[in-house]
Protein backbone atom coordinates (compact mmCIF):
# COMPACT_ATOMS: atom_id res chain seq x y z
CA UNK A 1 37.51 -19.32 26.40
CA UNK A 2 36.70 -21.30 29.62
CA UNK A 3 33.71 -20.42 32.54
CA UNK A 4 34.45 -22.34 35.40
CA UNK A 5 36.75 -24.45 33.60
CA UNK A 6 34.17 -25.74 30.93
CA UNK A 7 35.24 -24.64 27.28
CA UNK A 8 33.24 -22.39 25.57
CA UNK A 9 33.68 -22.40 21.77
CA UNK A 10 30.37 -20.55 20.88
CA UNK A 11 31.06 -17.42 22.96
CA UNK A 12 32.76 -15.50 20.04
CA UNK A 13 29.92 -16.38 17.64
CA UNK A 14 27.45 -15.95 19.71
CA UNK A 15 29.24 -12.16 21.05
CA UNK A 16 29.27 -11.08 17.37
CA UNK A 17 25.96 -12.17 16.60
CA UNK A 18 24.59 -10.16 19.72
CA UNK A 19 26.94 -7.35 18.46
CA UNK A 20 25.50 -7.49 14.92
CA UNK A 21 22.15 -7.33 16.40
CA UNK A 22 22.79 -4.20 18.45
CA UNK A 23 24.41 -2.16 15.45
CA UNK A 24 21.69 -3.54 13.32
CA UNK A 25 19.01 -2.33 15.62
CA UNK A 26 21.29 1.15 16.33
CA UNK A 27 21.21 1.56 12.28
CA UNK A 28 17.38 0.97 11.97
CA UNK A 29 16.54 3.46 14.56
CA UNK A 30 18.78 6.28 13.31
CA UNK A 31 17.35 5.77 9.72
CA UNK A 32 13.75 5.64 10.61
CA UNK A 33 14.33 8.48 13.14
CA UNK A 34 15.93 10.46 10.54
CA UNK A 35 13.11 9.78 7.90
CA UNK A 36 10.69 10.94 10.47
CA UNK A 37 12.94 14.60 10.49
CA UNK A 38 13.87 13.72 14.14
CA UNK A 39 17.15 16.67 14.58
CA UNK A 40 17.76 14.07 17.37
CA UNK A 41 18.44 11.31 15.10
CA UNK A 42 22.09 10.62 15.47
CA UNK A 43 21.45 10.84 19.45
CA UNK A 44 18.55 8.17 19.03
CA UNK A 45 21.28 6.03 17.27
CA UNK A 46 24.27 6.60 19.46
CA UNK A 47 22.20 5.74 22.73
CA UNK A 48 21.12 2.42 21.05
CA UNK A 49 24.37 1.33 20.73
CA UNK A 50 25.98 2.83 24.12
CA UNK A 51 22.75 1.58 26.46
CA UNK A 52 20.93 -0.92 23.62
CA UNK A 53 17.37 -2.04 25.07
CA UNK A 54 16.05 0.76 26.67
CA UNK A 55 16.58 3.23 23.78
CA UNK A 56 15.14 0.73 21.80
CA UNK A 57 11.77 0.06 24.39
CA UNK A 58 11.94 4.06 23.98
CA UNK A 59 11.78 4.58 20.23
CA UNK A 60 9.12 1.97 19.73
CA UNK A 61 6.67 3.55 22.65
CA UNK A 62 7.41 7.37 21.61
CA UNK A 63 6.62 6.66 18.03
CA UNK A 64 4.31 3.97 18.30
CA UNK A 65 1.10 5.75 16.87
CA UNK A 66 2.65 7.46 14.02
CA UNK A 67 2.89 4.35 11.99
CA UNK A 68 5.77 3.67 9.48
CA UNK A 69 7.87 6.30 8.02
CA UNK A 70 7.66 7.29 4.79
């Protein structure tokens, strides 16, 4: 892949780590929403992955003083 006519050889790599990260995240919330007994768990986890950081910023700042799930 070129930008601007400079090679870029770590743009896959990088792409599927940033991928990885986003599913990984996505995955997280979904299961800790679900422990929690969130019936909005699978939207929590599909919103990650369609709009990534701000469902994320979200989660954390909704649930913040509840702690870990058990």
């Amino acid at each position: 892949m070129t930008l601007f006519g400079v090679s870029l050889p770590w743009s896959l790599p990088l792409t599927l780590v940033i991928y990885g990260v986003v599913v990984a995240a996505a995955v997280w919330i979904y299961r800790d929403a679900r422990a929690r007994g969130s019936r909005y768990a699978v939207v929590w986890g599909l919103s990650t992955l369609v709009f990534t950081i701000v469902p994320v910023l979200a989660y954390l700042y909704l649930h913040h003083d509840a702690g870990p799930a058990r």
